[in-house]
N, C-alpha and C. Protein backbone atom coordinates (compact mmCIF):
# COMPACT_ATOMS: atom_id res chain seq x y z
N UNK A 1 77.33 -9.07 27.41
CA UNK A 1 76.70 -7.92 27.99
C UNK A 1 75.70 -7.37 26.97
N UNK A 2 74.52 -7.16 27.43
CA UNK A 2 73.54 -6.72 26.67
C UNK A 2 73.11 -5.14 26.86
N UNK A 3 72.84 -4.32 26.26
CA UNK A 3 72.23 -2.92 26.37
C UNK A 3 71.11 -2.92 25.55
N UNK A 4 69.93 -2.07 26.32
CA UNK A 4 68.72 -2.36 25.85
C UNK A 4 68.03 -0.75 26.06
N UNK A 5 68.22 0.25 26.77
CA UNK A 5 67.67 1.73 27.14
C UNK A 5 67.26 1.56 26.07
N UNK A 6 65.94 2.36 25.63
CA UNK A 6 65.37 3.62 24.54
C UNK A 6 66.12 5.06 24.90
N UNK A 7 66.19 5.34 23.58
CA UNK A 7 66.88 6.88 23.72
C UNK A 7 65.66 7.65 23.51
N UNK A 8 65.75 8.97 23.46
CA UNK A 8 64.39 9.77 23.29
C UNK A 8 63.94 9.39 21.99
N UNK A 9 64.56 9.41 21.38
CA UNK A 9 63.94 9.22 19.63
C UNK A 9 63.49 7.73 19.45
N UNK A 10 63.93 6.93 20.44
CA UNK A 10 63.05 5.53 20.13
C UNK A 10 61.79 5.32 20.84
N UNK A 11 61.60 6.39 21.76
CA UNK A 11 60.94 6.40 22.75
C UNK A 11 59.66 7.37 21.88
N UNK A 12 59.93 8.23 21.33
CA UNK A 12 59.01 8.95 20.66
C UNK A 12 58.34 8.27 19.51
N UNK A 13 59.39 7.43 18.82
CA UNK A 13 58.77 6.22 17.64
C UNK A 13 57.89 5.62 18.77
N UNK A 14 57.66 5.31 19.81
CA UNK A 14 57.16 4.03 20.08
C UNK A 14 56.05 5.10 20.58
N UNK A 15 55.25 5.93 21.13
CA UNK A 15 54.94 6.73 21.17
C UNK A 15 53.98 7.16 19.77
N UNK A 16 54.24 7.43 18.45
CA UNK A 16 53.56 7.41 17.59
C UNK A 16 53.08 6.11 16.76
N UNK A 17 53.69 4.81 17.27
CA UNK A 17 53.77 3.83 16.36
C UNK A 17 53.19 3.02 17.18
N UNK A 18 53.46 2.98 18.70
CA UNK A 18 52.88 1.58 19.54
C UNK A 18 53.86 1.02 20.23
N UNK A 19 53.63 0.74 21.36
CA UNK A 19 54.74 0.31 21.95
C UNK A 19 55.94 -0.96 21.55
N UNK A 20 57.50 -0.56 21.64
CA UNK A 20 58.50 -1.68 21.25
C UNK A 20 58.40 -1.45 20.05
N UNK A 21 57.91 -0.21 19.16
CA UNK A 21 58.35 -0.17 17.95
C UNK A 21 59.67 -0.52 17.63
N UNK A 22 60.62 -0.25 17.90
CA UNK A 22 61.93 -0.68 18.08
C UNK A 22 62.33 -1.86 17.87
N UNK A 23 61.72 -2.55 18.98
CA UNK A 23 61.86 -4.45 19.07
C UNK A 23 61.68 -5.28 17.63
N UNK A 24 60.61 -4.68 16.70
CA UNK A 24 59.62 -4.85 15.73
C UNK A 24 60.49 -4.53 14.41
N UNK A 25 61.54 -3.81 14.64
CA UNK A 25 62.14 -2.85 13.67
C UNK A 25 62.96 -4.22 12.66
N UNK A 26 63.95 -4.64 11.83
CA UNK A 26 64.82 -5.28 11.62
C UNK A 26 66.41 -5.30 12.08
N UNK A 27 66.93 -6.40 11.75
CA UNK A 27 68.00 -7.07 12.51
C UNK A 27 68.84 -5.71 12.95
N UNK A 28 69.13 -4.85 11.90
CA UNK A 28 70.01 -3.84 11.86
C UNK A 28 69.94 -2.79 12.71
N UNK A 29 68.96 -3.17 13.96
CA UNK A 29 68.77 -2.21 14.72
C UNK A 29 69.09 -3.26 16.03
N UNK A 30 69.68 -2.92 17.22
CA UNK A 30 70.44 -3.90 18.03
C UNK A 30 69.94 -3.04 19.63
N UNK A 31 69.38 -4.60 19.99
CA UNK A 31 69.67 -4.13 21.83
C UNK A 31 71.36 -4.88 22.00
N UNK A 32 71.92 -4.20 23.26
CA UNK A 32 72.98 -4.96 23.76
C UNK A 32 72.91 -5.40 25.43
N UNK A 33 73.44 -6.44 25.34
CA UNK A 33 72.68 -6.74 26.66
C UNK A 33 73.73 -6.75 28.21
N UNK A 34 72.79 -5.71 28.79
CA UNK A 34 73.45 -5.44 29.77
C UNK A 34 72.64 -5.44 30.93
N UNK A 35 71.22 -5.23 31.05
CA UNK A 35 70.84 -5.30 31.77
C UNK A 35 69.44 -5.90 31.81
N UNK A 36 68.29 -5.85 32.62
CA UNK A 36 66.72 -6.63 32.22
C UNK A 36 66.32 -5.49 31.52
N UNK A 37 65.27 -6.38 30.56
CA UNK A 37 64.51 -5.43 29.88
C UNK A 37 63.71 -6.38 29.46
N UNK A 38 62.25 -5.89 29.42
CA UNK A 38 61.15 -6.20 29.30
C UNK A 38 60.48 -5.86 27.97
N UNK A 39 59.90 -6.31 26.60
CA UNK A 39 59.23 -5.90 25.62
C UNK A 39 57.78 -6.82 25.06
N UNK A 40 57.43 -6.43 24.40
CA UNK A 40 56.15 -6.97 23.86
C UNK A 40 56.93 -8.60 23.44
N UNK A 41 58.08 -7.91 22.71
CA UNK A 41 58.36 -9.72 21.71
C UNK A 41 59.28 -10.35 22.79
N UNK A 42 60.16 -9.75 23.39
CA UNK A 42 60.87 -10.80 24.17
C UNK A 42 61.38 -10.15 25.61
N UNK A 43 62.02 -10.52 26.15
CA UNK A 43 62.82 -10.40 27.47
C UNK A 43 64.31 -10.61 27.80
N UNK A 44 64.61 -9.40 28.04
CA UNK A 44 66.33 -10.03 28.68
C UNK A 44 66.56 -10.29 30.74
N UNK A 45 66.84 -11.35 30.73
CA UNK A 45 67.01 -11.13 32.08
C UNK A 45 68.64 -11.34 32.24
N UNK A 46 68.98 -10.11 33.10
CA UNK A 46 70.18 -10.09 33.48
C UNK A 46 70.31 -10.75 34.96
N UNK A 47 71.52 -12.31 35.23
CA UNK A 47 71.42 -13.03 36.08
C UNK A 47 73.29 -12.66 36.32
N UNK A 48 73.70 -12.93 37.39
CA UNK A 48 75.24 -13.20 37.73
C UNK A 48 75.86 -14.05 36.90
N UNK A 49 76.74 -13.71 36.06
CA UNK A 49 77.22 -13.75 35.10
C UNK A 49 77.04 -14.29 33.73
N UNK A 50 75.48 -13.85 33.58
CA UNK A 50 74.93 -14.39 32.34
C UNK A 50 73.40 -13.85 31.85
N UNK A 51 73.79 -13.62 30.62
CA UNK A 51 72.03 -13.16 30.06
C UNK A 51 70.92 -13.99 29.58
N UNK A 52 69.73 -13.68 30.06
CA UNK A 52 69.47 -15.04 29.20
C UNK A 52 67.65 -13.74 28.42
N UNK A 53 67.92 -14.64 27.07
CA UNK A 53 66.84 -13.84 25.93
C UNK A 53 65.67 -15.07 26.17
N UNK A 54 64.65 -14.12 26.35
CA UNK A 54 63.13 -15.26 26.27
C UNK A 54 62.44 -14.72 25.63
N UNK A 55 62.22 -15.59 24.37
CA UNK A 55 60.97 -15.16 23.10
C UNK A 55 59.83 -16.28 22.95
N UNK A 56 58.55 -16.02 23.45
CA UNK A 56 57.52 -16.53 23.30
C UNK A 56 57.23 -17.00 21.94
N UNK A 57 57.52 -18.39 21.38
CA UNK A 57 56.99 -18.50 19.97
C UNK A 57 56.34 -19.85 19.79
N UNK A 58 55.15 -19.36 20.32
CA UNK A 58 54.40 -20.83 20.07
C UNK A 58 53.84 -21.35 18.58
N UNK A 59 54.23 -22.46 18.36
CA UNK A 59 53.60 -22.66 16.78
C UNK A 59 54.79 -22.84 16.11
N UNK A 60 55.92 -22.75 16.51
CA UNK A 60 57.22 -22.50 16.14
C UNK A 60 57.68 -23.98 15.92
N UNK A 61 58.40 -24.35 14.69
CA UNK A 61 59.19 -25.72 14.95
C UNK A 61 60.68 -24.92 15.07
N UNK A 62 61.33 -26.08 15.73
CA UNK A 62 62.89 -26.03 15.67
C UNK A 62 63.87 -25.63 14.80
N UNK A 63 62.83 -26.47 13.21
CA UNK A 63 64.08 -25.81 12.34
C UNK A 63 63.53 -24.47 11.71
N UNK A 64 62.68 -23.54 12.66
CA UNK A 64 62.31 -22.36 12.02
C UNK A 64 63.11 -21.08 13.16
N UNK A 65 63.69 -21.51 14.15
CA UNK A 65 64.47 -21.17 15.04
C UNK A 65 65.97 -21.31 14.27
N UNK A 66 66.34 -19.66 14.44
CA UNK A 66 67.84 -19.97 13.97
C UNK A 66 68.64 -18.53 15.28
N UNK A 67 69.31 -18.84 16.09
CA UNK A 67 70.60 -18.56 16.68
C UNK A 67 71.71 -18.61 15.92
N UNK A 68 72.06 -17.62 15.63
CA UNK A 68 73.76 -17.38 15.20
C UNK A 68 74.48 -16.07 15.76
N UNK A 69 75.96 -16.18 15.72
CA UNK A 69 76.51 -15.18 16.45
C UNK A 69 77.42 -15.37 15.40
N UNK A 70 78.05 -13.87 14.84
CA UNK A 70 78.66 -13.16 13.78
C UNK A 70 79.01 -12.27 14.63
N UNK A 71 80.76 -12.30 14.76
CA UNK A 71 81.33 -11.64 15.49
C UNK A 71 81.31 -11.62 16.82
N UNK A 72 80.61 -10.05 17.28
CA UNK A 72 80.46 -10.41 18.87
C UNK A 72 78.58 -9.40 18.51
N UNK A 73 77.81 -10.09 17.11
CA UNK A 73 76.42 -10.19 16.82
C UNK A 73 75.40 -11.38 17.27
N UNK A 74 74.94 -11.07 17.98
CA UNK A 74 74.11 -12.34 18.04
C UNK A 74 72.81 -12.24 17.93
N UNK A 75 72.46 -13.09 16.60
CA UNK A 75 71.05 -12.16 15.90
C UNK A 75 70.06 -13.98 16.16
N UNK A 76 68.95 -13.48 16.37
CA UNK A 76 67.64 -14.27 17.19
C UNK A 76 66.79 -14.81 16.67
N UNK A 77 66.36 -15.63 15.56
CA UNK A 77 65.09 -15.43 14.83
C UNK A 77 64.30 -16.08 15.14
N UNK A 78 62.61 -16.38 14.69
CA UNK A 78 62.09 -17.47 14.61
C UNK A 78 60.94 -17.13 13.73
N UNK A 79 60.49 -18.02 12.87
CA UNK A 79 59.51 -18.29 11.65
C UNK A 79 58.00 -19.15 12.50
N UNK A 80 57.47 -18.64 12.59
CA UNK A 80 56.16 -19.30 12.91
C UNK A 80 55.30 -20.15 11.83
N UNK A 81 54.57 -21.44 12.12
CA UNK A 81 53.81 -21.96 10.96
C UNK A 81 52.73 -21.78 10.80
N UNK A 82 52.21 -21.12 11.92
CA UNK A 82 50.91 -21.06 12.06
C UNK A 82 50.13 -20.05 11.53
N UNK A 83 50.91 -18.90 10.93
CA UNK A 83 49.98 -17.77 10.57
C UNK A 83 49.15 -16.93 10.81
N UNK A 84 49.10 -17.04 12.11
CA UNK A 84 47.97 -15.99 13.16
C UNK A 84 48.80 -15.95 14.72
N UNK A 85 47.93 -15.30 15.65
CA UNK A 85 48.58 -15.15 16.71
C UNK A 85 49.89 -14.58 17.37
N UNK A 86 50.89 -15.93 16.45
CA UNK A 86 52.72 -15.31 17.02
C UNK A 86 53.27 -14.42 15.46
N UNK A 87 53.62 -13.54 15.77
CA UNK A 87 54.45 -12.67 14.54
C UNK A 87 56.12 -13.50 14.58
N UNK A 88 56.35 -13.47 13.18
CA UNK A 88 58.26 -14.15 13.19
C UNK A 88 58.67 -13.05 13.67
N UNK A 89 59.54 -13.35 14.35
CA UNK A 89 60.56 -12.51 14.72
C UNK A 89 61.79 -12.46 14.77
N UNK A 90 62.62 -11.25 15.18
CA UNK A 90 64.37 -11.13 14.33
C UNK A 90 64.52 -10.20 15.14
N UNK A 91 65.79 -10.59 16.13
CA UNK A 91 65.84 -9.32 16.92
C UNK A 91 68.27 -9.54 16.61
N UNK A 92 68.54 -8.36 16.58
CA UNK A 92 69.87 -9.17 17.17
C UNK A 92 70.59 -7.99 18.36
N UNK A 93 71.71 -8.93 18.57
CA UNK A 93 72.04 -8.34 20.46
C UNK A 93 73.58 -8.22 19.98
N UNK A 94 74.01 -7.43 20.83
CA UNK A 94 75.38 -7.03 20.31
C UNK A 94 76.10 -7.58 22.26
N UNK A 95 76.98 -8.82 22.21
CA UNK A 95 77.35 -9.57 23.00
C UNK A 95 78.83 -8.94 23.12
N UNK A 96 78.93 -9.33 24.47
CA UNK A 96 80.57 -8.71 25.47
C UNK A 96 81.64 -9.06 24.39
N UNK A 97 82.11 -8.45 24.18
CA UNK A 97 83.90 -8.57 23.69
C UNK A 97 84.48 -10.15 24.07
N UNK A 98 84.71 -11.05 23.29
CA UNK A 98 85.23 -12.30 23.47
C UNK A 98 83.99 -13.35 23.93
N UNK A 99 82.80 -13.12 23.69
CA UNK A 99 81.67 -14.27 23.50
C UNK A 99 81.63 -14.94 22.63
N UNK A 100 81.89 -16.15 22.72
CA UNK A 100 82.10 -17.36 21.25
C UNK A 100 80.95 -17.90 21.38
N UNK A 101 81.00 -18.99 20.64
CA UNK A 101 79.55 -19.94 20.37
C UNK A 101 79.29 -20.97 21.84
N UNK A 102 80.91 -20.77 22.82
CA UNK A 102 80.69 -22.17 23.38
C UNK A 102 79.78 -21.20 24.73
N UNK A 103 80.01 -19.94 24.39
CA UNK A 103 79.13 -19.17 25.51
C UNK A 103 77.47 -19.01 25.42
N UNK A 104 77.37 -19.72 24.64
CA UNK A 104 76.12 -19.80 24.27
C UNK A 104 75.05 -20.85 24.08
N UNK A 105 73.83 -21.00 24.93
CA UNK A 105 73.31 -22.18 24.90
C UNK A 105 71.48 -21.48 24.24
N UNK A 106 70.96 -22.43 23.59
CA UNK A 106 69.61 -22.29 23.30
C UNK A 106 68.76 -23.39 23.65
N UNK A 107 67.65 -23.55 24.12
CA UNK A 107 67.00 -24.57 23.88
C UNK A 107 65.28 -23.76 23.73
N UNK A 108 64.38 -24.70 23.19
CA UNK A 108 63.11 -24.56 22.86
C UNK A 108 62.13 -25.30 23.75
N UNK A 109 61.44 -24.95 24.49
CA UNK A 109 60.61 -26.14 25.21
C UNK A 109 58.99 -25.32 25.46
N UNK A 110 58.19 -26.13 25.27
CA UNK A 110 56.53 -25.20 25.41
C UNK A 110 56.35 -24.16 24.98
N UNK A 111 56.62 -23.83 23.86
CA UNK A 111 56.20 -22.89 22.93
C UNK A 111 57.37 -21.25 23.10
N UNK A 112 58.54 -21.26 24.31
CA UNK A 112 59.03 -20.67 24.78
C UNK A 112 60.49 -20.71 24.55
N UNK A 113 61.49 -19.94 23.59
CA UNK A 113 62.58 -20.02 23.38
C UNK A 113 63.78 -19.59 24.17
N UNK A 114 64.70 -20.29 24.66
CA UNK A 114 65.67 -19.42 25.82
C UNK A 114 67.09 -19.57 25.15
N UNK A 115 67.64 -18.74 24.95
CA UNK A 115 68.86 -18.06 24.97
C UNK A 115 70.00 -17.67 25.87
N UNK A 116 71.35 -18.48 26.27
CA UNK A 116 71.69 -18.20 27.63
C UNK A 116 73.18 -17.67 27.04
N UNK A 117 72.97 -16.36 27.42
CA UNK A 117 74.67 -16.14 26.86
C UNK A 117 75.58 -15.62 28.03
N UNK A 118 76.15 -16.66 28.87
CA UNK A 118 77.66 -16.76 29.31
C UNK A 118 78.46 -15.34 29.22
N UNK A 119 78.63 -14.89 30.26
CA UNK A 119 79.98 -13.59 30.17
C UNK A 119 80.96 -14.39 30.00
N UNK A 120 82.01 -14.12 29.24
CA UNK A 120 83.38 -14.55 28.61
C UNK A 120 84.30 -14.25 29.83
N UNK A 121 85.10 -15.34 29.67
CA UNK A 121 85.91 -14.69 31.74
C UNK A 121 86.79 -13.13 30.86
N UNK A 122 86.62 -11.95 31.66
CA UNK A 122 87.93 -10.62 31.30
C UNK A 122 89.38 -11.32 31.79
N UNK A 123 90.00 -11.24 30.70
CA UNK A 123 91.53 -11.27 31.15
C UNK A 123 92.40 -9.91 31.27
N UNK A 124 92.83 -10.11 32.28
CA UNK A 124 94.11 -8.67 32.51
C UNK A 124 95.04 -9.01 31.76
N UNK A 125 94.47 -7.65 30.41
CA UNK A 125 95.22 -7.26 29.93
C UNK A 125 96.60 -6.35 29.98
N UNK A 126 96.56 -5.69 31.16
CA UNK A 126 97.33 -5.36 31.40
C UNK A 126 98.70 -5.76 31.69
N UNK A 127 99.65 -5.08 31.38
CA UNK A 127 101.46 -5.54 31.64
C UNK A 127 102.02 -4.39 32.28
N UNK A 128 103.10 -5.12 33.10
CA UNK A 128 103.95 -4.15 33.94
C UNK A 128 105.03 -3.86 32.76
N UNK A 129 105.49 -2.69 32.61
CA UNK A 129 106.25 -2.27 31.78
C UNK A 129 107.99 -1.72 32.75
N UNK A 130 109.12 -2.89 32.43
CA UNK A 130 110.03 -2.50 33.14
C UNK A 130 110.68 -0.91 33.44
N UNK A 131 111.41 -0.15 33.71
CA UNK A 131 111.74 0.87 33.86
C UNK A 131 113.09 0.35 33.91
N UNK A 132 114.50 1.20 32.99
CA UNK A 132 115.24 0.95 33.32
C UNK A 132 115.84 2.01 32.97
């Protein structure tokens, strides 16, 4: 699950700074993903039971693309070679409670990076507690 709103105060940075100041910011600042959201550097689209992150990085090789998930962090990067045009970028997403690695797929194709992160099935947690 991803969450992505601006609160007023990110909304006012972006506002004096340019739009998606936020997006632009470093790792330590987190969308979570819950729903679509639209920005300058990337995109979340929220689909039935799954998110998927799209970051435009043309110029980009593979091994300048790094996906990792730390905890239930899942931070985004990519290094460009080209030096003009695409900015690197580093975004990370704070993923549903019980998202592992196998919930997670990436691939790279035409200059366009996709990210597909899997909702984790919820288990009922809950227990009947006898009465006696």
């Amino acid at each position: 699950m991803l969450r992505t709103g601006h609160t007023r105060h990110e909304r006012l940075l972006d506002s004096l700074f340019g739009n998606n100041w936020v997006s632009k910011q470093p790792s330590h600042i987190r969308a979570e993903l819950t729903a679509n959201t639209q920005s300058n550097r990337y995109r979340v689209q929220r689909d039935e039971g799954q998110c998927t992150i799209i970051v435009p990085a043309p110029g980009t090789k593979r091994e300048g693309i790094n996906v990792v998930l730390d905890g239930s962090v899942l931070t985004v990067s990519c290094k460009s070679d080209m030096g003009f045009g695409f900015e690197d970028f580093e975004n990370a997403f704070q993923t549903m409670e019980g998202t592992t690695e196998e919930h997670i797929q990436a691939s790279y194709e035409n200059g366009i990076l996709q990210v597909v992160v899997r909702d984790p099935e919820v288990q009922d947690t809950a227990k009947q507690i006898p009465v006696s």
